[in-house]
N, C-alpha and C. Protein backbone atom coordinates (compact mmCIF):
# COMPACT_ATOMS: atom_id res chain seq x y z
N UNK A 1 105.58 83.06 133.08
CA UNK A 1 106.61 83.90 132.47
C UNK A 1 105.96 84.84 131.45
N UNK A 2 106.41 86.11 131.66
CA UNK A 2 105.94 87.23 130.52
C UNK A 2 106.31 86.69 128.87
N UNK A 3 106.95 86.15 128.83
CA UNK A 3 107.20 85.88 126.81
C UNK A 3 106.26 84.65 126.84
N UNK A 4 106.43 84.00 127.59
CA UNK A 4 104.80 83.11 127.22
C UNK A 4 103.49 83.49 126.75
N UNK A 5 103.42 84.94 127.37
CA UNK A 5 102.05 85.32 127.83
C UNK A 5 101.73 86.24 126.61
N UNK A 6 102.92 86.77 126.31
CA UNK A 6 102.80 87.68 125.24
C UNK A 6 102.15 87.75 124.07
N UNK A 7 102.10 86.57 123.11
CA UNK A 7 101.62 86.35 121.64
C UNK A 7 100.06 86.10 121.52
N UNK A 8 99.60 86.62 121.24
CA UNK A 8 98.22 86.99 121.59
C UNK A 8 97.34 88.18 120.85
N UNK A 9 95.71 88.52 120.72
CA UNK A 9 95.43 89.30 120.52
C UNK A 9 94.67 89.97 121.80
N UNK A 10 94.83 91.03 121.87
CA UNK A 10 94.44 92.17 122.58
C UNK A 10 93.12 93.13 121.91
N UNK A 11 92.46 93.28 122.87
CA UNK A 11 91.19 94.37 122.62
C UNK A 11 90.40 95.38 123.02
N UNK A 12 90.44 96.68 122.69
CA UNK A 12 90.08 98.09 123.34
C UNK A 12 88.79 98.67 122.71
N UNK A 13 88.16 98.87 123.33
CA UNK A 13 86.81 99.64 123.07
C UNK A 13 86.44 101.03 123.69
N UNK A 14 85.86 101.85 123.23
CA UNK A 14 85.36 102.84 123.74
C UNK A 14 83.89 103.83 123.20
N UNK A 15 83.30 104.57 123.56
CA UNK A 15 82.65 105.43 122.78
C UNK A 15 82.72 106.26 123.84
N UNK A 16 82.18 107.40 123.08
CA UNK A 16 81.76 108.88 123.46
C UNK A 16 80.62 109.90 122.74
N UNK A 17 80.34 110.96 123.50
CA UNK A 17 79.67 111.90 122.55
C UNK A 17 79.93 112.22 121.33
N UNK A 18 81.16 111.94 120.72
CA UNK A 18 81.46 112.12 119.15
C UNK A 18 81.66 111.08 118.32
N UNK A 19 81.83 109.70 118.81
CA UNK A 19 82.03 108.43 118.28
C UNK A 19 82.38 107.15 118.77
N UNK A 20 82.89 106.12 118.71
CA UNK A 20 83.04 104.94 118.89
C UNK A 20 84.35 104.74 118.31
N UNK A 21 85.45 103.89 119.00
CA UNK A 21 86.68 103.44 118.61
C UNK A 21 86.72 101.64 118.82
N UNK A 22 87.39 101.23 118.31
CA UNK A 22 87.65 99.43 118.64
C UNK A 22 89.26 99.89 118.11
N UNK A 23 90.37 99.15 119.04
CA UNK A 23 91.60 98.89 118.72
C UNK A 23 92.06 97.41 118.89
N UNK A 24 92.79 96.63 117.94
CA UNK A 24 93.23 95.33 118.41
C UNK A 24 94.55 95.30 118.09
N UNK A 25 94.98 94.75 118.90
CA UNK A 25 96.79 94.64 118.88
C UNK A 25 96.79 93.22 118.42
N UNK A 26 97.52 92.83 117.80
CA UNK A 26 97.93 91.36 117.52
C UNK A 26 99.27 90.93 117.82
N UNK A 27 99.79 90.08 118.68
CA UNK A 27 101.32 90.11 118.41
C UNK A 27 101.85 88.64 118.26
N UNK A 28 103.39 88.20 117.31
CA UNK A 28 103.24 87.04 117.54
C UNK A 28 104.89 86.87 117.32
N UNK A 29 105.33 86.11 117.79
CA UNK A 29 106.79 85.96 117.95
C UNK A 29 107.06 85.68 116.20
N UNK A 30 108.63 86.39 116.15
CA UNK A 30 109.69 87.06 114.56
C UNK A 30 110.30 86.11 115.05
N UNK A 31 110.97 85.94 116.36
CA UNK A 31 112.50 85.13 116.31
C UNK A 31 112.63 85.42 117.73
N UNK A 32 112.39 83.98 118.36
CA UNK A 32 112.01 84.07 119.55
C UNK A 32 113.73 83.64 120.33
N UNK A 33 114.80 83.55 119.60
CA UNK A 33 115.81 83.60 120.73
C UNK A 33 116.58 84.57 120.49
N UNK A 34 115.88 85.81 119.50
CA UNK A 34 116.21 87.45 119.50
C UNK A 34 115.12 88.54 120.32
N UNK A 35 114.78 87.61 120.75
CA UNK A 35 113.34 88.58 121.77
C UNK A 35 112.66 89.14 120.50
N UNK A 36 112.11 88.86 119.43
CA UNK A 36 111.56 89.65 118.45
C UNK A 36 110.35 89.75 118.36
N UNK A 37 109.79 90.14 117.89
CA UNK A 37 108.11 89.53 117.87
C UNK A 37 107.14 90.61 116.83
N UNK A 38 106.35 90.31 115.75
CA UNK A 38 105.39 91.10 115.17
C UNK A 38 104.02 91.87 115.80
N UNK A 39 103.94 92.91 115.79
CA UNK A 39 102.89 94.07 116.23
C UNK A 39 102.19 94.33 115.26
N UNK A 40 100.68 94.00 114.87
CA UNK A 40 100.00 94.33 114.39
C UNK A 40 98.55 95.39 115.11
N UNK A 41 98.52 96.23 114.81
CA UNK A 41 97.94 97.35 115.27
C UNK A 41 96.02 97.43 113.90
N UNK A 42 95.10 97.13 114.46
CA UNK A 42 93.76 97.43 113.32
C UNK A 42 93.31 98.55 114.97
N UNK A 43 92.58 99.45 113.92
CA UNK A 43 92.33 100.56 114.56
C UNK A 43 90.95 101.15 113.84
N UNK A 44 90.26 101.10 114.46
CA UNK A 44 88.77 101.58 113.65
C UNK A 44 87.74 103.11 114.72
N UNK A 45 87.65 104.20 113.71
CA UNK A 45 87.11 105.28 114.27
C UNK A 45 85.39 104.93 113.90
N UNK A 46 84.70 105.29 114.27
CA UNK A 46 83.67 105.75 113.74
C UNK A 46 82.76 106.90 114.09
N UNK A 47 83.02 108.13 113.80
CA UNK A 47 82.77 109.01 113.92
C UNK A 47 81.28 109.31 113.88
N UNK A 48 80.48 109.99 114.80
CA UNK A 48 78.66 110.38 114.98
C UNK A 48 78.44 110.98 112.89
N UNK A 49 77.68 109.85 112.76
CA UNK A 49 77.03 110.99 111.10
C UNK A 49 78.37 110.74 110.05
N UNK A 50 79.15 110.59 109.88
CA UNK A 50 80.36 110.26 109.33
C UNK A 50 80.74 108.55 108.93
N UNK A 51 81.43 109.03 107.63
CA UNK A 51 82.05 107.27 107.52
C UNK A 51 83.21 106.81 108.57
N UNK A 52 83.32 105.58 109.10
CA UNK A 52 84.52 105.00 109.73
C UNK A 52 85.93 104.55 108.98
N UNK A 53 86.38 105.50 109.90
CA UNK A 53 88.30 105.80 109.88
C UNK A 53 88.68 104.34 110.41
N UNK A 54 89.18 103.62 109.08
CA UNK A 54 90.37 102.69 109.33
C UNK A 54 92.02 102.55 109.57
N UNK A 55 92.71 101.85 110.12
CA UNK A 55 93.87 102.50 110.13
C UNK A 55 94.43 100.72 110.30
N UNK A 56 95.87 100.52 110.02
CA UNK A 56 96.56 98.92 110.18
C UNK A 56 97.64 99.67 109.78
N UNK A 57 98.40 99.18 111.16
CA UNK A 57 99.65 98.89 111.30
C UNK A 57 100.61 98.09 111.76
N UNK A 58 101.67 97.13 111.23
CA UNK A 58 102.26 96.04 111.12
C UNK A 58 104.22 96.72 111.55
N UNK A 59 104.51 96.46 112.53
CA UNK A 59 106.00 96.69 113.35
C UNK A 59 106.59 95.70 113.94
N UNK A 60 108.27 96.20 114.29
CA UNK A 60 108.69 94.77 115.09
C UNK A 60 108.54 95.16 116.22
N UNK A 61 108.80 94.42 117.39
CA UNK A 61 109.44 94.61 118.18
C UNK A 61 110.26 93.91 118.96
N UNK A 62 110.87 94.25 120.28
CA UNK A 62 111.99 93.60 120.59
C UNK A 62 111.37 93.31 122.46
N UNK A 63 111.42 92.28 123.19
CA UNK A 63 111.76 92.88 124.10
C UNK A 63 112.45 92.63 125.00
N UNK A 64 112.48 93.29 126.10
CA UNK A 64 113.63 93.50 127.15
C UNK A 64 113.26 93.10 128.24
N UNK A 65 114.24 91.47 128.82
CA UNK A 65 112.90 91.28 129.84
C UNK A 65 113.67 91.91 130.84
N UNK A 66 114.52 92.02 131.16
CA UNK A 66 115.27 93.01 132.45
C UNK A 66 114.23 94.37 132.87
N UNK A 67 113.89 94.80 131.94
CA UNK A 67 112.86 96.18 132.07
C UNK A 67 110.89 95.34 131.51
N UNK A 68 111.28 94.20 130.94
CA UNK A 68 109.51 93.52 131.39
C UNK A 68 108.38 94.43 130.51
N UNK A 69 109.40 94.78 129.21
CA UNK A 69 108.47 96.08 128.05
C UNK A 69 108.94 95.36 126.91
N UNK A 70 108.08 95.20 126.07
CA UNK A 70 108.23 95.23 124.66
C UNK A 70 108.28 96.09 124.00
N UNK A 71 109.30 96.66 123.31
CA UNK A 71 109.19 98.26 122.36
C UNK A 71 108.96 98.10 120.79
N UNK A 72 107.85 99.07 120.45
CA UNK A 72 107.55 98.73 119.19
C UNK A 72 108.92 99.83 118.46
N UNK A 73 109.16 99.05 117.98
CA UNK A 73 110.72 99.76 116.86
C UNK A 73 110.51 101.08 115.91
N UNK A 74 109.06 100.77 115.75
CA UNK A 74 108.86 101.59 114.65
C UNK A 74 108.11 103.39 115.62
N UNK A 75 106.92 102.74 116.66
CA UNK A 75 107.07 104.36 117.40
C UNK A 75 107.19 104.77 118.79
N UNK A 76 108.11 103.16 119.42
CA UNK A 76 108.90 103.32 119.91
C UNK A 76 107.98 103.50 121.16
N UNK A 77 106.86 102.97 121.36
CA UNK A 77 106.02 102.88 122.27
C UNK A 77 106.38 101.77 122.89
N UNK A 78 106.33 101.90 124.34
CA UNK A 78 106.46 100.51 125.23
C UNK A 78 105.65 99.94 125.71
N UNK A 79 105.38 98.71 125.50
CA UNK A 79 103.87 97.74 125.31
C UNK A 79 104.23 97.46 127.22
N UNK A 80 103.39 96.98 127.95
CA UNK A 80 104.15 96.14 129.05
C UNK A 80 102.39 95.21 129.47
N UNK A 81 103.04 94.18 130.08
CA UNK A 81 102.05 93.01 130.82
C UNK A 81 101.39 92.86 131.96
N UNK A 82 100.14 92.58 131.94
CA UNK A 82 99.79 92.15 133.47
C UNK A 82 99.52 90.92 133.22
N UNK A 83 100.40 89.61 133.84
CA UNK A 83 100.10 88.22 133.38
C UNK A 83 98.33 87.95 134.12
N UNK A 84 98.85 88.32 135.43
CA UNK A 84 97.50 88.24 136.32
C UNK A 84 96.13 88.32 136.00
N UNK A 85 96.00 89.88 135.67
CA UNK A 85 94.64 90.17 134.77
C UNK A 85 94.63 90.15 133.14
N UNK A 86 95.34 89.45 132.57
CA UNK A 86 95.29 89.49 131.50
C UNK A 86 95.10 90.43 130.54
N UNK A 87 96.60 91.48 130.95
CA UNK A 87 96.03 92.56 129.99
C UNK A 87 97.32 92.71 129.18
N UNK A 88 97.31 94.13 128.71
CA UNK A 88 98.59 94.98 127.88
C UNK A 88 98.35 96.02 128.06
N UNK A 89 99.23 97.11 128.45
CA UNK A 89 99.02 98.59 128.37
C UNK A 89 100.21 99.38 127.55
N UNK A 90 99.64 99.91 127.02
CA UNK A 90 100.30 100.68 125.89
C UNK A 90 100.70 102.03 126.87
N UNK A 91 101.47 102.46 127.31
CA UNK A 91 100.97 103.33 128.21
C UNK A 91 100.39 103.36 129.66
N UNK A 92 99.27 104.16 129.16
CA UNK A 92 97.85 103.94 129.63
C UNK A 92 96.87 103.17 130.24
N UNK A 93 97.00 103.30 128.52
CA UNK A 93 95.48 102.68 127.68
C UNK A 93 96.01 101.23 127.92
N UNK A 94 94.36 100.24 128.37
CA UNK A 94 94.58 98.87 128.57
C UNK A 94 94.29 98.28 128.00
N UNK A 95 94.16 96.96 127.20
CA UNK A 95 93.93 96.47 126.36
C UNK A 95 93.73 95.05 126.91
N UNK A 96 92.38 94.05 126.76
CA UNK A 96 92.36 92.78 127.56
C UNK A 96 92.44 91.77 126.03
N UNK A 97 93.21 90.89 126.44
CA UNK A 97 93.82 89.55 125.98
C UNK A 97 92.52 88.61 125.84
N UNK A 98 91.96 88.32 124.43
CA UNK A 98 90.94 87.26 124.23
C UNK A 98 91.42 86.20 124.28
């Protein structure tokens, strides 16, 4: 079941010709017979030659299992699951479950 699978941290990496990113999602059930659950967002830039851009952000969300998305309340982004491969995609962007 997807709300099982859910509470967890998540982890994204990347670089490029201008820098290096790491994103981790954290999430963990608010009030689990309101579908609720806390979104914690750490977000780290590090830019070529430059200091590294931090960023943390902490939201609710709710979700909906009829539609199988968690929405963060605050920007309203829809998280969704792959139980299978163990991921989260924001979108997109994928994010694998440690």
């Amino acid at each position: 079941m997807i709300q099982e699978f859910i509470p967890g941290t998540y982890i994204r990496s990347s670089s490029h010709e201008f820098g290096s990113e790491n994103d981790t999602v954290s999430i963990s059930v608010l009030n689990a017979s309101a579908n609720e659950y806390t979104i914690t967002r750490r977000w780290r830039y590090e830019r070529t030659e430059l200091p590294p851009t931090y960023q943390l952000t902490t939201s609710a969300g709710i979700y909906y299992p009829d539609e199988k998305v968690l929405q963060d309340l605050e920007s309203g982004d829809l998280l969704s699951f792959d139980v299978k491969e163990e991921c989260l995609f924001i979108g997109t962007t994928k994010y694998k479950k440690l």
